[in-house]
C-alpha atoms as a PDB file:
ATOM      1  CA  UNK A   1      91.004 -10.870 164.985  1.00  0.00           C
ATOM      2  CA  UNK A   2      92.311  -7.356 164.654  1.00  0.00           C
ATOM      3  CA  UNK A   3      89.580  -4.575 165.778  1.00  0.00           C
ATOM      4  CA  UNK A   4      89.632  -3.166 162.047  1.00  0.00           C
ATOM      5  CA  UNK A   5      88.130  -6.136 161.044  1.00  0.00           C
ATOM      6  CA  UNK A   6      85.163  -5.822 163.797  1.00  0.00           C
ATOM      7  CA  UNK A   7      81.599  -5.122 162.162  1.00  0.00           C
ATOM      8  CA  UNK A   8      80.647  -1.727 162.362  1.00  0.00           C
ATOM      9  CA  UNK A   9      78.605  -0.679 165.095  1.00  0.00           C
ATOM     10  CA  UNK A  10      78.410   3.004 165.480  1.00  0.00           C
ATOM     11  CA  UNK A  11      81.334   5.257 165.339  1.00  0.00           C
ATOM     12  CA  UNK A  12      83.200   5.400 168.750  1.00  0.00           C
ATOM     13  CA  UNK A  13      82.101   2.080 169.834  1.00  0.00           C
ATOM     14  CA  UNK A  14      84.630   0.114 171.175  1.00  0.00           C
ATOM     15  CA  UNK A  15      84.825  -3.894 170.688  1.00  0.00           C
ATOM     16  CA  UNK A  16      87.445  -5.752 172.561  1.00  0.00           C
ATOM     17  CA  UNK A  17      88.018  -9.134 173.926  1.00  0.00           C
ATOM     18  CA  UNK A  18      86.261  -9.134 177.467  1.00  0.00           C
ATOM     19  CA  UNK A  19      86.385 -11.882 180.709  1.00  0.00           C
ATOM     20  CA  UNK A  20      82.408 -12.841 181.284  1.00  0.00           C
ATOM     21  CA  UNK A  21      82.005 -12.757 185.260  1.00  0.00           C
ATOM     22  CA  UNK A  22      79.762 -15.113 185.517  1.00  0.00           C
ATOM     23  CA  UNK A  23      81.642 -17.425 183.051  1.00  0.00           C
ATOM     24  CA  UNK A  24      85.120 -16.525 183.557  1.00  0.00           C
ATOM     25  CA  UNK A  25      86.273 -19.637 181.508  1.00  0.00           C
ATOM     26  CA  UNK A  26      85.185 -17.751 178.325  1.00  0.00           C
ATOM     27  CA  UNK A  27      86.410 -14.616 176.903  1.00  0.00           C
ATOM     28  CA  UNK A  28      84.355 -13.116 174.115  1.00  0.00           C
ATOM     29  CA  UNK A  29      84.368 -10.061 171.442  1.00  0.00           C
ATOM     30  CA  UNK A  30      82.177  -7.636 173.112  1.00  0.00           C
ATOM     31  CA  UNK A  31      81.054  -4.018 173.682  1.00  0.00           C
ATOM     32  CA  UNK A  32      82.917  -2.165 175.748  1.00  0.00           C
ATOM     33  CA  UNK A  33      80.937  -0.529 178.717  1.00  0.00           C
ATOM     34  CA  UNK A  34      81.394   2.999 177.971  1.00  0.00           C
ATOM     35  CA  UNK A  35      78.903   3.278 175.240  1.00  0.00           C
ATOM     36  CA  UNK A  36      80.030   6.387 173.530  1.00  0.00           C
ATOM     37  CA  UNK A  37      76.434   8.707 174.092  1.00  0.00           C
ATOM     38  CA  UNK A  38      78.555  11.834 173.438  1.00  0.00           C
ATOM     39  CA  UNK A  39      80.307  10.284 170.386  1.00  0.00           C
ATOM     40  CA  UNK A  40      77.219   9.628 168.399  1.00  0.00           C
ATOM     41  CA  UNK A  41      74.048  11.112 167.641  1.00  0.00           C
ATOM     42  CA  UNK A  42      71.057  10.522 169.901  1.00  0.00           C
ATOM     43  CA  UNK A  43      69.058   8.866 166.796  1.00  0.00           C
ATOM     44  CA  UNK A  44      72.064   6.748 166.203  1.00  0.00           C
ATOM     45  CA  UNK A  45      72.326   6.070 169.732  1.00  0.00           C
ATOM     46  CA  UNK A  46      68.607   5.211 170.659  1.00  0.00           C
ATOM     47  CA  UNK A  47      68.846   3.035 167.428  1.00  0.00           C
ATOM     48  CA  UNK A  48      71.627   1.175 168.844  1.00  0.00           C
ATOM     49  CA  UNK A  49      69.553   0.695 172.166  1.00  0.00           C
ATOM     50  CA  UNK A  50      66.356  -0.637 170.436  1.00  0.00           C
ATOM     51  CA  UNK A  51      67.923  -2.782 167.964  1.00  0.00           C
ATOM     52  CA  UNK A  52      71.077  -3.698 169.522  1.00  0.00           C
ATOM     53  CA  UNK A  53      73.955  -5.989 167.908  1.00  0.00           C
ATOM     54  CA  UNK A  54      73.286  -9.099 169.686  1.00  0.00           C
ATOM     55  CA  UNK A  55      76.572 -10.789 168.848  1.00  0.00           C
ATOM     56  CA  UNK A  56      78.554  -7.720 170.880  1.00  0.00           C
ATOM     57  CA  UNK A  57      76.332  -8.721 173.525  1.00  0.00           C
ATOM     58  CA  UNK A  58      76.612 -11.990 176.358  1.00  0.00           C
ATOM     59  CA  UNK A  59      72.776 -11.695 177.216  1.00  0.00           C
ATOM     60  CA  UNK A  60      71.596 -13.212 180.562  1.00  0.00           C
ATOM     61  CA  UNK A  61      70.286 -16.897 178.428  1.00  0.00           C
ATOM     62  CA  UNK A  62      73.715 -17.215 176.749  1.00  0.00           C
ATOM     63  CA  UNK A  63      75.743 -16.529 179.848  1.00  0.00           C
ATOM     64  CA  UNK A  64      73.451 -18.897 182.115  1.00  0.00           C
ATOM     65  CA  UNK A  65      73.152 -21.824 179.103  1.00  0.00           C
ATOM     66  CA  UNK A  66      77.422 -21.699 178.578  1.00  0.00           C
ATOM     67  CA  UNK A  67      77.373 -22.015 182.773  1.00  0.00           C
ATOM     68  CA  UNK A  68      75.058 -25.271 182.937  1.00  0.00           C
ATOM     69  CA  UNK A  69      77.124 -26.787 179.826  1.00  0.00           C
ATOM     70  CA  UNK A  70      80.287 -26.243 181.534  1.00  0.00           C
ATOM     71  CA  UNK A  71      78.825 -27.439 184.858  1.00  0.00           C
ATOM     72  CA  UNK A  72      77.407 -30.291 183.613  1.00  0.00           C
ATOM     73  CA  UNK A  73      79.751 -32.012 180.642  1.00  0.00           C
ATOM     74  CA  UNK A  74      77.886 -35.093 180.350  1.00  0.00           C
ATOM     75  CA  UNK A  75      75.100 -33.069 178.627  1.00  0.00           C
ATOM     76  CA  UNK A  76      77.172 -32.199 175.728  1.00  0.00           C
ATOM     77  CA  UNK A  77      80.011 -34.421 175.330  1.00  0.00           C
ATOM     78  CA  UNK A  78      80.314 -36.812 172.032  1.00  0.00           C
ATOM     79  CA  UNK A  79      77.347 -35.214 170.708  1.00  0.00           C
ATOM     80  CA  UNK A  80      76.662 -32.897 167.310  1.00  0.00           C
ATOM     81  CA  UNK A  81      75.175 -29.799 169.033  1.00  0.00           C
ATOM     82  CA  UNK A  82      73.886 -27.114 167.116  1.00  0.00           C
ATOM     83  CA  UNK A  83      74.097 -23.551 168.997  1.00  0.00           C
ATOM     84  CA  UNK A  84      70.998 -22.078 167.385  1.00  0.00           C
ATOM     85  CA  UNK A  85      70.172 -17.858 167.569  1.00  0.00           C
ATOM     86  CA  UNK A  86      74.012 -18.185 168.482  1.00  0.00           C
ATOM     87  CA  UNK A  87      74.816 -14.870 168.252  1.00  0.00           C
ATOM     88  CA  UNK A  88      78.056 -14.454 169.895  1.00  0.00           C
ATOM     89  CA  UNK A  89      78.003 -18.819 170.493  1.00  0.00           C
ATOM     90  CA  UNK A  90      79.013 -18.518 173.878  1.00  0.00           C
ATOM     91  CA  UNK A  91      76.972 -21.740 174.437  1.00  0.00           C
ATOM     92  CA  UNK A  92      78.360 -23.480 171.612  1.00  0.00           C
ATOM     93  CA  UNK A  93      81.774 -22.686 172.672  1.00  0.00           C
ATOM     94  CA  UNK A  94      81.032 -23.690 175.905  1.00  0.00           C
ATOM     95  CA  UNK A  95      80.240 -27.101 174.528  1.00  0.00           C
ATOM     96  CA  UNK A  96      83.398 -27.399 172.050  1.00  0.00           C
ATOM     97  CA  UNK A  97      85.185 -26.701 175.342  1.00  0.00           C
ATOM     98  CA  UNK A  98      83.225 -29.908 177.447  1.00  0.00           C
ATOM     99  CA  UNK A  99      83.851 -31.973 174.465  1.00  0.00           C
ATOM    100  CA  UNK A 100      80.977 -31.824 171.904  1.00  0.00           C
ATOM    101  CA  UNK A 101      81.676 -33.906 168.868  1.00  0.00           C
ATOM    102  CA  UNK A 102      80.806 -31.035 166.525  1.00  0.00           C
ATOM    103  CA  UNK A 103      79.259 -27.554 166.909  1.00  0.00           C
ATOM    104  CA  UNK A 104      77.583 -26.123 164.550  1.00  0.00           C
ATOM    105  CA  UNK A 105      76.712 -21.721 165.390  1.00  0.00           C
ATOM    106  CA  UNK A 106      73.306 -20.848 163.615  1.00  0.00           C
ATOM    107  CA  UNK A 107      72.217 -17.332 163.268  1.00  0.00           C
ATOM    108  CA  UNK A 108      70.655 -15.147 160.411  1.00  0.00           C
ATOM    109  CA  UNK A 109      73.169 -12.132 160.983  1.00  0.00           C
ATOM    110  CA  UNK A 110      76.178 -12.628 158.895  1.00  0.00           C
ATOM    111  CA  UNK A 111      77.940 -10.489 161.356  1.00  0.00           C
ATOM    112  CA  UNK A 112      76.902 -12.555 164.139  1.00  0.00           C
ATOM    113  CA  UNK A 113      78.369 -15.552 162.531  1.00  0.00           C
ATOM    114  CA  UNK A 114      81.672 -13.540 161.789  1.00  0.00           C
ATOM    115  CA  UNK A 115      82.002 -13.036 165.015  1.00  0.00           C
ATOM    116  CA  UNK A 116      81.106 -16.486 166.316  1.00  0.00           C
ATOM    117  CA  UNK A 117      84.011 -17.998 164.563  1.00  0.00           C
ATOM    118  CA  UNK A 118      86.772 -15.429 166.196  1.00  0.00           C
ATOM    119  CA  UNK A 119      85.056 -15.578 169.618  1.00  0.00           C
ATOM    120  CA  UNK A 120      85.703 -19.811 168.798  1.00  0.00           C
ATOM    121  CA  UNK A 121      89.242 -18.748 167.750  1.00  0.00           C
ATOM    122  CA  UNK A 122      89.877 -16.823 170.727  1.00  0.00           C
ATOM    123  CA  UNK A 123      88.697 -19.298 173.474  1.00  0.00           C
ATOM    124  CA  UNK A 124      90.913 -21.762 170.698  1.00  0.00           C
ATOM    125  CA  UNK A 125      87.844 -23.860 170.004  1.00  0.00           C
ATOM    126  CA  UNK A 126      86.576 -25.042 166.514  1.00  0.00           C
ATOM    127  CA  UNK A 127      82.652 -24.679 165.251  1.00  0.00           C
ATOM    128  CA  UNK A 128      81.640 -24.529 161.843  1.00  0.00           C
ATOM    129  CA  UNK A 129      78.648 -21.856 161.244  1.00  0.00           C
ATOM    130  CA  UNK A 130      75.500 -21.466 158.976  1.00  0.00           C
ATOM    131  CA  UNK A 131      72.505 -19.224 158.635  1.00  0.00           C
ATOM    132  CA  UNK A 132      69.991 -22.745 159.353  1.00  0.00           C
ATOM    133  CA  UNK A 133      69.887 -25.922 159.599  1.00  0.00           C
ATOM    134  CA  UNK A 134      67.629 -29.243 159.381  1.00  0.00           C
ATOM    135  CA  UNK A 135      65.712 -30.013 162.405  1.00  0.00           C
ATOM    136  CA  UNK A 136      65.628 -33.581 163.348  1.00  0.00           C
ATOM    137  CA  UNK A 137      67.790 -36.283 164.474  1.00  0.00           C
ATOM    138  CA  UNK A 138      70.256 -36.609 167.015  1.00  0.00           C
ATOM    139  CA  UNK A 139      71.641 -33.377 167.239  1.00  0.00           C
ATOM    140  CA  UNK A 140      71.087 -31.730 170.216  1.00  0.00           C
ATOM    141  CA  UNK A 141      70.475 -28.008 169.897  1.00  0.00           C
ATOM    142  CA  UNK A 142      71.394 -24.953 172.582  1.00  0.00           C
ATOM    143  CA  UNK A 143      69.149 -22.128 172.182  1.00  0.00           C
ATOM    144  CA  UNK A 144      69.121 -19.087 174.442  1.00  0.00           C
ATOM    145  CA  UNK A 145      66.325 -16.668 174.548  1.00  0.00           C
ATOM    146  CA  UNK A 146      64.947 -16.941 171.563  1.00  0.00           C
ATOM    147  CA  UNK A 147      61.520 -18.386 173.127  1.00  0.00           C
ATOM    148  CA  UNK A 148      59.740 -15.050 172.845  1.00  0.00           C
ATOM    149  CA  UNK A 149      59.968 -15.048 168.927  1.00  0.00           C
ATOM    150  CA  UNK A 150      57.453 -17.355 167.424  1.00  0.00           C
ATOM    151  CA  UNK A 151      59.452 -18.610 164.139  1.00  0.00           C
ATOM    152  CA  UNK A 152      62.400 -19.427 166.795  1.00  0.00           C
ATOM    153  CA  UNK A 153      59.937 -21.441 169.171  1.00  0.00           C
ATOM    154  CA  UNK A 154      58.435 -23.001 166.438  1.00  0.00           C
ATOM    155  CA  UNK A 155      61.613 -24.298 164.974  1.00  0.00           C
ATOM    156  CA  UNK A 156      62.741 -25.575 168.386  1.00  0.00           C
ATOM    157  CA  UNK A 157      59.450 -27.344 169.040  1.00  0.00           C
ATOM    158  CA  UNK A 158      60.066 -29.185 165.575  1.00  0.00           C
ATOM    159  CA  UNK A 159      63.396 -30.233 166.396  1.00  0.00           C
ATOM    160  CA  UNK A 160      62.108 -31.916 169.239  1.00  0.00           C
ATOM    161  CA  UNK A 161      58.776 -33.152 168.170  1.00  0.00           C
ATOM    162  CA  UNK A 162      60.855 -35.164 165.598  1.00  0.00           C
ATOM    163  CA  UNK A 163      63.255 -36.596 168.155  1.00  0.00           C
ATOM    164  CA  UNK A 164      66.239 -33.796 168.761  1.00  0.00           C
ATOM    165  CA  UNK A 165      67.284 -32.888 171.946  1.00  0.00           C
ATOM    166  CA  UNK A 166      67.596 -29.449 173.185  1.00  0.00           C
ATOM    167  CA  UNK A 167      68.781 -27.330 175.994  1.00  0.00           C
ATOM    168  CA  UNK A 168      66.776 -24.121 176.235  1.00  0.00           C
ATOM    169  CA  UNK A 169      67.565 -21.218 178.397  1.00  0.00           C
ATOM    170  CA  UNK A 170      65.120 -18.441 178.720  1.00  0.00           C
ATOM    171  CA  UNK A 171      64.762 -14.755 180.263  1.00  0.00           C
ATOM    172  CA  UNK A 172      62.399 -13.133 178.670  1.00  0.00           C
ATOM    173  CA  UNK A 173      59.520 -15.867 179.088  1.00  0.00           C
ATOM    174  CA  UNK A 174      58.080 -17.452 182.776  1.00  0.00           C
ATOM    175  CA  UNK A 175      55.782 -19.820 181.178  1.00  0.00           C
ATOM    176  CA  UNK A 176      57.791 -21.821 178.227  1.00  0.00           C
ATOM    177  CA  UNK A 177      57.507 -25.069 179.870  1.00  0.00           C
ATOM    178  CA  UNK A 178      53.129 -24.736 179.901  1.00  0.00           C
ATOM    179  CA  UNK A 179      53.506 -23.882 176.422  1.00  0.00           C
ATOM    180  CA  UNK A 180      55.221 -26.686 175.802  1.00  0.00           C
ATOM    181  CA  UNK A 181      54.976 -29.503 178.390  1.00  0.00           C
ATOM    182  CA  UNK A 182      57.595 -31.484 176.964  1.00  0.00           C
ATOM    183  CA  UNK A 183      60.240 -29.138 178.666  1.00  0.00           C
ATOM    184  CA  UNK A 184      61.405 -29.615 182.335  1.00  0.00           C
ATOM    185  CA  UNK A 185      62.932 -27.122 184.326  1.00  0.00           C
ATOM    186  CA  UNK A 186      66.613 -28.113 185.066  1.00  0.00           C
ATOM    187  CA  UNK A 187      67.592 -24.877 187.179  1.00  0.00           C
ATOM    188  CA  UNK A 188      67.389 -21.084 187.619  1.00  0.00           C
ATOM    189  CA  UNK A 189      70.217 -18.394 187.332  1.00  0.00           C
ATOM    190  CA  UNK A 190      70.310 -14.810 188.441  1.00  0.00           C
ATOM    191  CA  UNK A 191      72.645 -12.769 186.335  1.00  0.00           C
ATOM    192  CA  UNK A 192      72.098  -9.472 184.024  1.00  0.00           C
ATOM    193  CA  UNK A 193      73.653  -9.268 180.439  1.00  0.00           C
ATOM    194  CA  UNK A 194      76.650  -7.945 179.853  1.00  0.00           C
ATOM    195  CA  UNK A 195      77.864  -5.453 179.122  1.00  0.00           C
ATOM    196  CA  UNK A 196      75.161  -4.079 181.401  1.00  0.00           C
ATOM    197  CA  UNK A 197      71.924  -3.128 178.843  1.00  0.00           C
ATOM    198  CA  UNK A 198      70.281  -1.767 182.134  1.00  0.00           C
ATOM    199  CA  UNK A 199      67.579  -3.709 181.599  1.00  0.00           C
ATOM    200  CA  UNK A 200      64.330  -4.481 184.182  1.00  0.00           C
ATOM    201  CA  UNK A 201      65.117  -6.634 186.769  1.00  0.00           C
ATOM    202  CA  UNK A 202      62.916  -9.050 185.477  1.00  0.00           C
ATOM    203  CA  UNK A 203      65.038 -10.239 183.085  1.00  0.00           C
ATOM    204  CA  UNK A 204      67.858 -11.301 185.292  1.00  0.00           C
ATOM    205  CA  UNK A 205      66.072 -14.577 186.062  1.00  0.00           C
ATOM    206  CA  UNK A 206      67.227 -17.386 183.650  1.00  0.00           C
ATOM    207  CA  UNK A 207      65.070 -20.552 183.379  1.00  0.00           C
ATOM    208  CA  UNK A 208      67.345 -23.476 182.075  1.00  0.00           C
ATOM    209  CA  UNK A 209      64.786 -26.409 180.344  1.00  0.00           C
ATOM    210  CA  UNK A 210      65.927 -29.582 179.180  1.00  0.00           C
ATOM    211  CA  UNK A 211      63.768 -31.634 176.224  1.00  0.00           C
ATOM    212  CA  UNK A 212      64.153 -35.315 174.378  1.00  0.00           C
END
């Protein structure tokens, strides 16, 4: 994908195919780490900060979630996953790459999707994407920090209260699993998002949950 083509950020960011470190299977569109501060206004810059692009992010759930897939193959493999929030769909090309059946990238930013597809291209895997999709039935879905939003939670509850399975990483949240008992914790990852947001140290702790 040629860097014209990139969504627009803010002028003087920089988007470029980058090595995740704690995934270095997967290579991914992302922000560069020199955020341009000097190359932008400090209302355009604070905006960037507070509402940031999440697809030109690999956030601490997405990183962790792609690392357990890859890890553990059987999870995914011969199955319709659906990578849901996918955002950049690190975790649902981490499952095209253990041999998912399908993969279907979900996410409500048309950019986001955009970008799902070349990340796919670029790690020369195949997913289809959408902006939702029916909850239900076998398909197992990924979802990666998207436990602290309500609607998301809700629609991942439904999936499996109706017999989906899902894989659920989460940073943001200690208590998913007593909010919903149906979860087990699989494992725990220490990593930060990257590029580096310089976020609390809290976050860096990534629950991985396992459900149907």
């Amino acid at each position: 994908m040629s860097e014209e083509k990139f969504p627009h950020i803010v002028e003087g960011a920089v988007i470029c195919a980058r090595q995740l470190p704690v995934v270095p299977e997967i290579s991914l569109y992302l922000m560069s780490d020199a955020i341009p501060q000097n190359a932008v206004s400090q209302s355009a810059y604070s905006r960037l900060m507070e509402q940031p692009p999440y697809w030109a992010f690999c956030w601490g759930g997405g990183q962790a979630l792609a690392r357990w897939i890859l890890d553990n193959p059987e999870s995914v493999q011969q199955r319709e996953v659906i990578d849901f929030g996918a955002g950049s769909a690190v975790a649902g090309i981490a499952a095209a790459m253990r041999g998912a059946r399908t993969v279907l990238a979900v996410d409500i930013d048309p950019d986001a999707l955009l970008m799902a597809r070349a990340n796919a291209a670029l790690n020369q895997v195949s997913l289809e994407t959408a902006d939702t999709f029916a909850a239900g039935g076998g398909q197992l879905v990924l979802a990666a920090d998207v436990g602290y939003e309500e609607e998301g939670f809700a629609c991942i509850v439904q999936h499996i209260e109706q017999g989906g399975r899902a894989i659920i990483a989460e940073s943001r949240l200690r208590n998913l699993h007593q909010r919903f008992p149906r979860l087990q914790l699989a494992t725990r990852y220490q990593l930060r998002t990257f590029p580096d947001l310089d976020e609390a140290p809290m976050f860096d702790e990534v629950h991985i949950y396992t459900a149907g």
